[in-house]
C-alpha atoms as a PDB file:
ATOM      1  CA  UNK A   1    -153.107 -96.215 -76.911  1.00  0.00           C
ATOM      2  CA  UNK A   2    -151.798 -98.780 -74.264  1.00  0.00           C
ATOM      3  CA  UNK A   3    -152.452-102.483 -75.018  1.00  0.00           C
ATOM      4  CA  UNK A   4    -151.911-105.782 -72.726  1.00  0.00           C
ATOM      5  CA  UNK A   5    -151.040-109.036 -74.108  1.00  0.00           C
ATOM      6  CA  UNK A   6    -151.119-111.893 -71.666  1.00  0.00           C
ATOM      7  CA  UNK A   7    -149.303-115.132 -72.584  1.00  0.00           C
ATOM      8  CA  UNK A   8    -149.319-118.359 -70.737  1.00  0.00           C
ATOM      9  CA  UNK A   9    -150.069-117.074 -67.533  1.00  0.00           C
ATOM     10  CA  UNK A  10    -149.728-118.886 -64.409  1.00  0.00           C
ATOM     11  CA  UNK A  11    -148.946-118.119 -61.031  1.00  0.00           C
ATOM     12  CA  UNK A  12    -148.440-119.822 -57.992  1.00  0.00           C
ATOM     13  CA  UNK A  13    -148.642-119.361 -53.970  1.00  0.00           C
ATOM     14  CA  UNK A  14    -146.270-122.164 -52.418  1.00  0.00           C
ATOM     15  CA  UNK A  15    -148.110-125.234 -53.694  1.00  0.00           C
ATOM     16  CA  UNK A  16    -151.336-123.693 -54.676  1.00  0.00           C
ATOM     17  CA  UNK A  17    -151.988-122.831 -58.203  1.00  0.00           C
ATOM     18  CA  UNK A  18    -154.292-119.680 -58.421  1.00  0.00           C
ATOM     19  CA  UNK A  19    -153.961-119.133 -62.260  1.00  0.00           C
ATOM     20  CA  UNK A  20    -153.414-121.262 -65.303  1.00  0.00           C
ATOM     21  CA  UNK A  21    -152.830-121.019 -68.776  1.00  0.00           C
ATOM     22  CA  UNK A  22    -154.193-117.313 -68.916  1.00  0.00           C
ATOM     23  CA  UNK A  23    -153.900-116.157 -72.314  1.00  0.00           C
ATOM     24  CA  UNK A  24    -155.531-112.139 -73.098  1.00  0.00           C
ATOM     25  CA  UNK A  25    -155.002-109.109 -75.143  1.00  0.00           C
ATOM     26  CA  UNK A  26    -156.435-105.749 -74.091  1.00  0.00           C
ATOM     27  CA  UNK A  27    -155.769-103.738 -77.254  1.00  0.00           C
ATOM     28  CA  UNK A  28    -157.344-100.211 -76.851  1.00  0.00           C
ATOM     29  CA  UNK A  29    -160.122 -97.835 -74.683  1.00  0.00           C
ATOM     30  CA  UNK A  30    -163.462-100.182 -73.153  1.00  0.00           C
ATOM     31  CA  UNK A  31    -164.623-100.837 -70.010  1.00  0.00           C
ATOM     32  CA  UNK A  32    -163.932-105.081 -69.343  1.00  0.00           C
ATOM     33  CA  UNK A  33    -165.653-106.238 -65.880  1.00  0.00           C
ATOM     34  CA  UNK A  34    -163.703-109.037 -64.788  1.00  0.00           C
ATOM     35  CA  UNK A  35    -166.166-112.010 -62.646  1.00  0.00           C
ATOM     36  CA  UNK A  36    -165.983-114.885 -60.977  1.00  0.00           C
ATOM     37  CA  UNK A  37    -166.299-116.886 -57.830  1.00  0.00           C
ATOM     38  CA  UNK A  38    -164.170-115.916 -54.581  1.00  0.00           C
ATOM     39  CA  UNK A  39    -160.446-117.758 -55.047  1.00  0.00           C
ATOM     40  CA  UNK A  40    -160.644-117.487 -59.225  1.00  0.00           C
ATOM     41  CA  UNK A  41    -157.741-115.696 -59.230  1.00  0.00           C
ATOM     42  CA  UNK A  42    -159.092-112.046 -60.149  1.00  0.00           C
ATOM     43  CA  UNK A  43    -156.671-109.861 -57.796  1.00  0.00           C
ATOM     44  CA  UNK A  44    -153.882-112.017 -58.688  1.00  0.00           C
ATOM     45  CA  UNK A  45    -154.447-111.367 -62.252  1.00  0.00           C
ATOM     46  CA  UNK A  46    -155.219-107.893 -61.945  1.00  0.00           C
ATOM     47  CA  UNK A  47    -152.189-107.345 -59.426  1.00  0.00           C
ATOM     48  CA  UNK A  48    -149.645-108.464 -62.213  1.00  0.00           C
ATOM     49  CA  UNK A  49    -151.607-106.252 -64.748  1.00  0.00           C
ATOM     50  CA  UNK A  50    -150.365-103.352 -62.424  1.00  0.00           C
ATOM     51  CA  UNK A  51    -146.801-104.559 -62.033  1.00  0.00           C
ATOM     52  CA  UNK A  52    -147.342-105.234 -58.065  1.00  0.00           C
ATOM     53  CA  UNK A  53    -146.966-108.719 -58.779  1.00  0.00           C
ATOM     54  CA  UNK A  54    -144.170-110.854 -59.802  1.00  0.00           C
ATOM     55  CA  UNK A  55    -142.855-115.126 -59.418  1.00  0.00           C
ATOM     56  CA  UNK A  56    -145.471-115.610 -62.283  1.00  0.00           C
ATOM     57  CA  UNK A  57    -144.468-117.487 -65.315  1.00  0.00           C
ATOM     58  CA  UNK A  58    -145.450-117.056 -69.074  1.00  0.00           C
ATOM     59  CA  UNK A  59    -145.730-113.143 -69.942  1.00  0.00           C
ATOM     60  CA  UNK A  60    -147.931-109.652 -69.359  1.00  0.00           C
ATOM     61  CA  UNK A  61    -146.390-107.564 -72.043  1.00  0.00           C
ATOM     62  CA  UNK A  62    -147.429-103.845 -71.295  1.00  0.00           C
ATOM     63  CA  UNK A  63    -147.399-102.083 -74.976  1.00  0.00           C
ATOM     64  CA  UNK A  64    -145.066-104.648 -76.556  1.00  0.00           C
ATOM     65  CA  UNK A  65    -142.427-104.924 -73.729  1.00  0.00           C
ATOM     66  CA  UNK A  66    -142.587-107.170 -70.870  1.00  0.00           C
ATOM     67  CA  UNK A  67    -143.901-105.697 -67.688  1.00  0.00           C
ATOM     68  CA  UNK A  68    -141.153-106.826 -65.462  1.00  0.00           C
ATOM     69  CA  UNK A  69    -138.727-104.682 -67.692  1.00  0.00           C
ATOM     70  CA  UNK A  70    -140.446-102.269 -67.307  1.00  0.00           C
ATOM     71  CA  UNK A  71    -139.043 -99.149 -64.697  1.00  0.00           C
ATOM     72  CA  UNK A  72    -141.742 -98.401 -61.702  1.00  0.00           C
ATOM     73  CA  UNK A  73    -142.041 -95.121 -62.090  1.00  0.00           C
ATOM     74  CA  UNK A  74    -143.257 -95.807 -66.042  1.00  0.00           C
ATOM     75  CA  UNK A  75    -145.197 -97.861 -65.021  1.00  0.00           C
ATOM     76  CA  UNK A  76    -146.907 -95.426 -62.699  1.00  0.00           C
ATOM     77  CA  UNK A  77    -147.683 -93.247 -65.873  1.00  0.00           C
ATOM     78  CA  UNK A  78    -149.542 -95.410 -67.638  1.00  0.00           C
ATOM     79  CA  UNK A  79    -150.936 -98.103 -65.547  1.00  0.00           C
ATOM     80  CA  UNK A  80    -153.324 -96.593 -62.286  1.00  0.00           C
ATOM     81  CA  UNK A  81    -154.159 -98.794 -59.744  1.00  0.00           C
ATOM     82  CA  UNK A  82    -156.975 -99.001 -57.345  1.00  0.00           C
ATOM     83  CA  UNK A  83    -157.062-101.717 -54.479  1.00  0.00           C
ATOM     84  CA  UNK A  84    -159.746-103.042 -52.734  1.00  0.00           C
ATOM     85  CA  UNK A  85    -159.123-100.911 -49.486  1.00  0.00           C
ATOM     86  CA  UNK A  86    -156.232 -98.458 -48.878  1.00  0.00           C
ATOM     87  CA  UNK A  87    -155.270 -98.025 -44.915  1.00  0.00           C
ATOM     88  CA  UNK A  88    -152.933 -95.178 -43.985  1.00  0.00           C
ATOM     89  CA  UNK A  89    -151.599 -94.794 -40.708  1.00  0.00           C
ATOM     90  CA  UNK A  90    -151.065 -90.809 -40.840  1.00  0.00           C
ATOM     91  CA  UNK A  91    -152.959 -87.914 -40.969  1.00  0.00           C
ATOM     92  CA  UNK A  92    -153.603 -87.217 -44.231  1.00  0.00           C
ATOM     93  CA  UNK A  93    -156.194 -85.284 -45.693  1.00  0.00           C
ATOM     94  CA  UNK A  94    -158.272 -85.804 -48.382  1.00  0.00           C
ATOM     95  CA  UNK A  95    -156.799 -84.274 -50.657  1.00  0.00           C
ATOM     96  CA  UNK A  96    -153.436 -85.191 -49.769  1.00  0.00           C
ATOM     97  CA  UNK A  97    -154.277 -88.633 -50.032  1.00  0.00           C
ATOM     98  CA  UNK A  98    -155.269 -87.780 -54.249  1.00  0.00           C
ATOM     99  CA  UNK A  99    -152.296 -85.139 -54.419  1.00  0.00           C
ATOM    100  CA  UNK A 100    -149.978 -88.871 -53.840  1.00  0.00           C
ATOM    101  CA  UNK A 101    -151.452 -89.956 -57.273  1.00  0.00           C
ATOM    102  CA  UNK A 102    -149.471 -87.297 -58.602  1.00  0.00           C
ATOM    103  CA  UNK A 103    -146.366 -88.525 -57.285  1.00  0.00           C
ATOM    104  CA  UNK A 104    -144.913 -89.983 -60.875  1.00  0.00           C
ATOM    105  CA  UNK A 105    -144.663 -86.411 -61.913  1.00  0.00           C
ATOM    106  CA  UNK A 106    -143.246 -84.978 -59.404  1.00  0.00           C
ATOM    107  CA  UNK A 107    -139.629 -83.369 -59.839  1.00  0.00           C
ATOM    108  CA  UNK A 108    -138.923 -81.721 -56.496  1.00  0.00           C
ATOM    109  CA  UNK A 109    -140.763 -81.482 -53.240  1.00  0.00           C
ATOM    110  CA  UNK A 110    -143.184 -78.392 -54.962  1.00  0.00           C
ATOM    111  CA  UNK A 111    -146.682 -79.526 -56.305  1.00  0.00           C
ATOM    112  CA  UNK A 112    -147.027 -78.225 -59.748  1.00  0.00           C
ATOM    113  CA  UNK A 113    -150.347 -75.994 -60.806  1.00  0.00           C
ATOM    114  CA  UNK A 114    -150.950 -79.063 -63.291  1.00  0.00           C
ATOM    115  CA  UNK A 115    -150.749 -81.227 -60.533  1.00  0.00           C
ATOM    116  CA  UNK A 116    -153.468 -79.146 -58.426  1.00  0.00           C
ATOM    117  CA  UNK A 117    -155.756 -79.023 -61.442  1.00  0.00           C
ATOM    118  CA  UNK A 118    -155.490 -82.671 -61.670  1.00  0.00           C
ATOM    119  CA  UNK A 119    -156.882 -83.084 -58.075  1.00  0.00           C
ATOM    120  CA  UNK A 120    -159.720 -81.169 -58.473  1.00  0.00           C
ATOM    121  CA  UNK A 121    -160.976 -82.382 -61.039  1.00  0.00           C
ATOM    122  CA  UNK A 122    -160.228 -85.969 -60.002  1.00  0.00           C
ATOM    123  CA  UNK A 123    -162.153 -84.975 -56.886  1.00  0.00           C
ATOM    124  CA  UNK A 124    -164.613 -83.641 -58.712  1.00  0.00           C
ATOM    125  CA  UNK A 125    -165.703 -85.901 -60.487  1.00  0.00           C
ATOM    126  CA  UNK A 126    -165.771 -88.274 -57.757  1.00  0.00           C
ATOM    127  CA  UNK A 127    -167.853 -86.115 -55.738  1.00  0.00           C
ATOM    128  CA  UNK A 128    -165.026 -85.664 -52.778  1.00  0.00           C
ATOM    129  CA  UNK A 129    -164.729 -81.936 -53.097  1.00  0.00           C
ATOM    130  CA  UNK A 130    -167.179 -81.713 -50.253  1.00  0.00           C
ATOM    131  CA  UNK A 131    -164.266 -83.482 -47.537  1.00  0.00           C
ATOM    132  CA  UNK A 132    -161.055 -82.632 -49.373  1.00  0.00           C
ATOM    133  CA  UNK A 133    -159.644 -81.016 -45.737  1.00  0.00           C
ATOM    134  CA  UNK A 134    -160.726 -84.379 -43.654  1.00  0.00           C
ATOM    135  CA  UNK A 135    -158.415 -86.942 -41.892  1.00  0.00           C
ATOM    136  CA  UNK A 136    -158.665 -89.547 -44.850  1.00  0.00           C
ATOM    137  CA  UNK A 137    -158.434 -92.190 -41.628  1.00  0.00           C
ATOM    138  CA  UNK A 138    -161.886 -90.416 -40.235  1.00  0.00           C
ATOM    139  CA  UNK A 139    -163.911 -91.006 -43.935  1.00  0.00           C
ATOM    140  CA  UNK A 140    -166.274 -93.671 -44.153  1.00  0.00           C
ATOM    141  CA  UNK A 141    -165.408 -97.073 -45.893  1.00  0.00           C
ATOM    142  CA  UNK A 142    -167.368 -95.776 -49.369  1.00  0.00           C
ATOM    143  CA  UNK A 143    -165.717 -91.823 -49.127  1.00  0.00           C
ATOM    144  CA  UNK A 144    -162.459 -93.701 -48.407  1.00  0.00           C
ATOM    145  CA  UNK A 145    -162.842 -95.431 -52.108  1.00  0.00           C
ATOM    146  CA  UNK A 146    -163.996 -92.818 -53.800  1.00  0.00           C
ATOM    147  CA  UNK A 147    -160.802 -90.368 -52.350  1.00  0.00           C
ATOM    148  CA  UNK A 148    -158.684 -93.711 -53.614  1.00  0.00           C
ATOM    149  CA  UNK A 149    -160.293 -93.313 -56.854  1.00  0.00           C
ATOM    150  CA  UNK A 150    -159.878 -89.977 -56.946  1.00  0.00           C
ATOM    151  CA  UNK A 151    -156.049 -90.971 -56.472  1.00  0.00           C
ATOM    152  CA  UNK A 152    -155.644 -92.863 -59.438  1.00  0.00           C
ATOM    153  CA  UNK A 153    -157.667 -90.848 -61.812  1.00  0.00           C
ATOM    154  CA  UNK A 154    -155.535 -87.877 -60.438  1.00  0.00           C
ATOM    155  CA  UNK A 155    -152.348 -90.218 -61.954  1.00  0.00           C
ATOM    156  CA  UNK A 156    -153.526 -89.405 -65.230  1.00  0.00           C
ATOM    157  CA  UNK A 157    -152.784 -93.224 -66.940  1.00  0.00           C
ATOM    158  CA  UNK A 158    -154.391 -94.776 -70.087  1.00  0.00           C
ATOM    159  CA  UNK A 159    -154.742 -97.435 -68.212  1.00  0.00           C
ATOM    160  CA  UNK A 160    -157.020 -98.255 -65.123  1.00  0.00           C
ATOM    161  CA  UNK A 161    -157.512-100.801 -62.824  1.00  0.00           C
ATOM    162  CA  UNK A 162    -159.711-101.179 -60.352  1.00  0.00           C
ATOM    163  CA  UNK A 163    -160.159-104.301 -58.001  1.00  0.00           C
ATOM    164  CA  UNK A 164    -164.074-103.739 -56.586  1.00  0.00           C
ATOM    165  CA  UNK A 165    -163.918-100.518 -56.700  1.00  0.00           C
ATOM    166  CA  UNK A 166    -168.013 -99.960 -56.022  1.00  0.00           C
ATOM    167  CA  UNK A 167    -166.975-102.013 -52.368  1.00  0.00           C
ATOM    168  CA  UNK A 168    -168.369 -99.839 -49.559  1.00  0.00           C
ATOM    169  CA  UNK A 169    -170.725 -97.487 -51.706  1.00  0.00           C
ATOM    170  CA  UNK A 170    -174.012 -97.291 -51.167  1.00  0.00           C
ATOM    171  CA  UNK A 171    -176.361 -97.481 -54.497  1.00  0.00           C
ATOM    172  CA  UNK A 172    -176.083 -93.882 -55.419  1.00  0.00           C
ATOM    173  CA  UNK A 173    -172.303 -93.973 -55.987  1.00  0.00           C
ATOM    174  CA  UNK A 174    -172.048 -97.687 -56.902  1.00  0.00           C
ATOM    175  CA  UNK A 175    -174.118 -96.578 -59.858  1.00  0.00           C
ATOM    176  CA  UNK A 176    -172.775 -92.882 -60.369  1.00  0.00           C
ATOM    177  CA  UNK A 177    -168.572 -95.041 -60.080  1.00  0.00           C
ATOM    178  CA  UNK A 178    -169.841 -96.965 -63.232  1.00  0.00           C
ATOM    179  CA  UNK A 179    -171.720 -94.619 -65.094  1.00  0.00           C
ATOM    180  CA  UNK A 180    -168.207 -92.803 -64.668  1.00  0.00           C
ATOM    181  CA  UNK A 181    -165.958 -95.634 -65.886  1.00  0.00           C
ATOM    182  CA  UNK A 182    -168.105 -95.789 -68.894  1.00  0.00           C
ATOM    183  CA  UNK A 183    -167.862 -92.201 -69.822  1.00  0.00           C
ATOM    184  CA  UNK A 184    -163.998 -92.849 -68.868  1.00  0.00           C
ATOM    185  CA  UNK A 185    -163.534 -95.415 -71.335  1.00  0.00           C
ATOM    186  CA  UNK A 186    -165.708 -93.424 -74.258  1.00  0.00           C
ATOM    187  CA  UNK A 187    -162.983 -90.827 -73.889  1.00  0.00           C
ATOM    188  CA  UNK A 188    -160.096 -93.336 -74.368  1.00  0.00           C
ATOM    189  CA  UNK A 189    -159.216 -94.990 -71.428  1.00  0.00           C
ATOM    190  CA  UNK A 190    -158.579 -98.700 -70.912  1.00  0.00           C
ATOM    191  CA  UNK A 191    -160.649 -99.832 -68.167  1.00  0.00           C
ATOM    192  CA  UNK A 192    -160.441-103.406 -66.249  1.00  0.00           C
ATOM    193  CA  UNK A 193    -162.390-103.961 -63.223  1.00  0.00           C
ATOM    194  CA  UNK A 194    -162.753-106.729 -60.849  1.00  0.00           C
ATOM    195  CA  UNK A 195    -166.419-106.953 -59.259  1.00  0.00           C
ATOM    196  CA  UNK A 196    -168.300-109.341 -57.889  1.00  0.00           C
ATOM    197  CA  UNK A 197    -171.664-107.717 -59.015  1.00  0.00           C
ATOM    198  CA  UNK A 198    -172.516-109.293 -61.826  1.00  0.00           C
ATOM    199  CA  UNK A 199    -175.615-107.054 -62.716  1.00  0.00           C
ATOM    200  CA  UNK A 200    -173.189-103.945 -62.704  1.00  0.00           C
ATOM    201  CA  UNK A 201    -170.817-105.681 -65.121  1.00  0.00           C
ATOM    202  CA  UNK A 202    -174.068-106.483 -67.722  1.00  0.00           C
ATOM    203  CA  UNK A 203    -175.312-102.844 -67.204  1.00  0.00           C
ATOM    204  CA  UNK A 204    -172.106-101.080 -67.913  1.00  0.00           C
ATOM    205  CA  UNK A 205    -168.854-103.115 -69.189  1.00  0.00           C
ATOM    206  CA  UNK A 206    -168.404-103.543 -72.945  1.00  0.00           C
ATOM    207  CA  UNK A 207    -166.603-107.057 -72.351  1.00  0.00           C
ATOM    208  CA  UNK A 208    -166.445-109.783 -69.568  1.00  0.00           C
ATOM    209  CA  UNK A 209    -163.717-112.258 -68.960  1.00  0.00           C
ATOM    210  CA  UNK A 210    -165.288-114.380 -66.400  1.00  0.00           C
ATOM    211  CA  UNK A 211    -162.433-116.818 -64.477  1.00  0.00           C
ATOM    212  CA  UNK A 212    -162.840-119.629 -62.327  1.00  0.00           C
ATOM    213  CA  UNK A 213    -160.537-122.163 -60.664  1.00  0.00           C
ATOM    214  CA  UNK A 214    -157.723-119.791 -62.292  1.00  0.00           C
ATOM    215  CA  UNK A 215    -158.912-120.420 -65.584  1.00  0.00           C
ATOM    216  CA  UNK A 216    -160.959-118.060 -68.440  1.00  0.00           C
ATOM    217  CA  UNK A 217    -163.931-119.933 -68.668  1.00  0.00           C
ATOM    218  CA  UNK A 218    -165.482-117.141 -71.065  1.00  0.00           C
ATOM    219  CA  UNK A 219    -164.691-114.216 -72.418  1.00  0.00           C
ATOM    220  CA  UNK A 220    -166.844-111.772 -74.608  1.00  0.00           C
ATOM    221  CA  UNK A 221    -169.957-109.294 -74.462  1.00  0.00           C
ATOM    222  CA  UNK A 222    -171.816-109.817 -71.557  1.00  0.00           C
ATOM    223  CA  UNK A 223    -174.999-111.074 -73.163  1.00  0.00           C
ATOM    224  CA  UNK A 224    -172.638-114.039 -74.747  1.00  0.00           C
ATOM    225  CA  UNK A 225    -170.460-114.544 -71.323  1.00  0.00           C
ATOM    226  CA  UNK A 226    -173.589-114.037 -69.359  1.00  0.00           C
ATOM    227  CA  UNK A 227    -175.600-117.228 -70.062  1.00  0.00           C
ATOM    228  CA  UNK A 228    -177.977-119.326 -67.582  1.00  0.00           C
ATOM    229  CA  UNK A 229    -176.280-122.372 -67.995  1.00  0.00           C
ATOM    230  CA  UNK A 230    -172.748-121.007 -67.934  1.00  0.00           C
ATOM    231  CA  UNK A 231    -173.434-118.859 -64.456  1.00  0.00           C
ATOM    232  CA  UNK A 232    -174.838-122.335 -63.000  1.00  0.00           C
ATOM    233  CA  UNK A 233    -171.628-124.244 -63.483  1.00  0.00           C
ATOM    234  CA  UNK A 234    -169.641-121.628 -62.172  1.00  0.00           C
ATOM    235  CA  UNK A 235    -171.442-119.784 -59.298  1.00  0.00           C
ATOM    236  CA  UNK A 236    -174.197-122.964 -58.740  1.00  0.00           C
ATOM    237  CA  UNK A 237    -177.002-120.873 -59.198  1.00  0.00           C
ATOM    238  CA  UNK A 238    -179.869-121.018 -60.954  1.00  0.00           C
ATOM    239  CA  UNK A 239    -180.526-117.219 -63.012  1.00  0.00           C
ATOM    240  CA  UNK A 240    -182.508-115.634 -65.702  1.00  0.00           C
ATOM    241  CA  UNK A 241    -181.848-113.611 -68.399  1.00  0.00           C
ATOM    242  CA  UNK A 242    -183.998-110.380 -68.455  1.00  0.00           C
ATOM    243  CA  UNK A 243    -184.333-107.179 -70.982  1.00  0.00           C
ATOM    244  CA  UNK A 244    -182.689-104.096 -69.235  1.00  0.00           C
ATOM    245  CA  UNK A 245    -182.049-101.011 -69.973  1.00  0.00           C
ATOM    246  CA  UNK A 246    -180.847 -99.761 -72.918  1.00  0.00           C
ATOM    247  CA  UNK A 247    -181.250-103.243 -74.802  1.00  0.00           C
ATOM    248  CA  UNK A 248    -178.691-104.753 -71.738  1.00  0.00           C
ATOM    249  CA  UNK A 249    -179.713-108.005 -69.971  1.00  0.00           C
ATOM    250  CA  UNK A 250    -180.477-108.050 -66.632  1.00  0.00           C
ATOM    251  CA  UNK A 251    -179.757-111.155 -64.226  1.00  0.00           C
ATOM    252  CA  UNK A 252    -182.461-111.966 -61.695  1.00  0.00           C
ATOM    253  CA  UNK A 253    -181.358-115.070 -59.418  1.00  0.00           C
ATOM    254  CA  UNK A 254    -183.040-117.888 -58.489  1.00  0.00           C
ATOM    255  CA  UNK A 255    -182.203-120.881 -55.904  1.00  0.00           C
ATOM    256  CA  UNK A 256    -178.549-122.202 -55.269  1.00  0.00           C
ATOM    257  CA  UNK A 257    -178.338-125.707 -57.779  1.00  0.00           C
ATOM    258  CA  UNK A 258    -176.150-127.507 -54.899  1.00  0.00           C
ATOM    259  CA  UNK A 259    -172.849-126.961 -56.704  1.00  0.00           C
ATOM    260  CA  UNK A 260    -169.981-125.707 -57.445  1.00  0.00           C
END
């Protein structure tokens, strides 16, 4: 099983610092929601995660050896990526669009009938069967994600990324995209995912590293990362706990507290 260990993280964009003194280990399957306020430094973090990165300093050691030493295409194996939006300027289908996922495998210019059965299912299960033959450029926003998602689970890696990858979906598949990481990460999979919903990450993640200014400012099960006082110093709003489903807590927001 694939493991992360983060050491003395920082990264830079010409003068501005975006992340500081990150220090993590992701050591096996779970589902970890990463939150925070716009500008933490979430997609930065999770971009050098996937190796698209680089001009950080300290370490992201990817199963003992240091990411940058690390060969793309091995990468590619192990580590699945899913961006925020994906815009292609040719007409691809569907399909074609989660065949790419494949594209660490392939040998030659022939799609294997492993590679096939790893598109349908990843479309399958991401409920994209239905427009598999479709311009991928003439999908809405939410089929675009899922057919991205679809993508990356089609890559087959332990490990998954996904930076807000319930962005465009409408409640249905926002909820049915979770329920699926979960059952993801109960099979074996490491999960990370960067969301801004912070109800999704209490319903669903098993952990929550929670950043702001560039910094951790918790990390831990949701009910523990989760608290009142800690969401009003970073977001400046004033929330309360509730009992959800399942024994989960449930965040119901009140007025803004006039900072951050």
């Amino acid at each position: 099983m694939s493991s992360y260990h983060i050491h003395s993280l920082g990264m830079r964009y010409g003068e501005t610092a975006v992340l500081h003194d990150i220090n993590l280990n992701f050591d096996g399957p779970g589902l970890t929601a990463m939150v925070g306020p716009n500008g933490a430094g979430k997609s930065t973090l999770l971009g050098i995660m996937a190796g698209l990165r680089t001009g950080y300093t300290g370490h992201c050691d990817l199963d003992g050896r240091d990411l940058i030493a690390w060969p793309r295409r091995s990468v590619a194996r192990v580590v699945s990526f899913v961006p925020q939006s994906l815009r292609l300027e040719f007409p691809f289908t569907a399909e074609q669009v989660v065949l790419m996922g494949r594209t660490p495998y392939c040998d030659g210019l022939f799609e294997s009938p492993e590679d096939h059965a790893a598109v349908h299912s990843a479309m399958e299960v991401t409920d994209t069967l239905a427009f598999r033959d479709r311009d991928f450029r003439s999908l809405s926003g939410g089929e675009r994600q899922r057919v991205v998602l679809a993508s990356a689970l089609a890559q087959s890696g332990q490990v998954l990324l996904l930076d807000e990858p319930t962005t465009f979906l409408d409640l249905r598949h926002q909820v049915g995209i979770y329920a699926l990481l979960r059952r993801l990460a109960a099979e074996g999979r490491m999960i990370v995912a960067v969301t801004h919903d912070l109800n999704l990450a209490a319903a669903h993640a098993d952990r929550i590293v929670l950043l702001a200014g560039g910094c951790i400012t918790a990390d831990g099960p949701p009910a523990d990362v989760l608290r009142p006082d800690r969401l009003r110093d970073v977001f400046g709003v004033e929330t309360q706990m509730m009992s959800g489903p399942g024994g989960r807590s449930w965040i119901v927001y009140g007025s803004e507290t006039g900072h951050p």
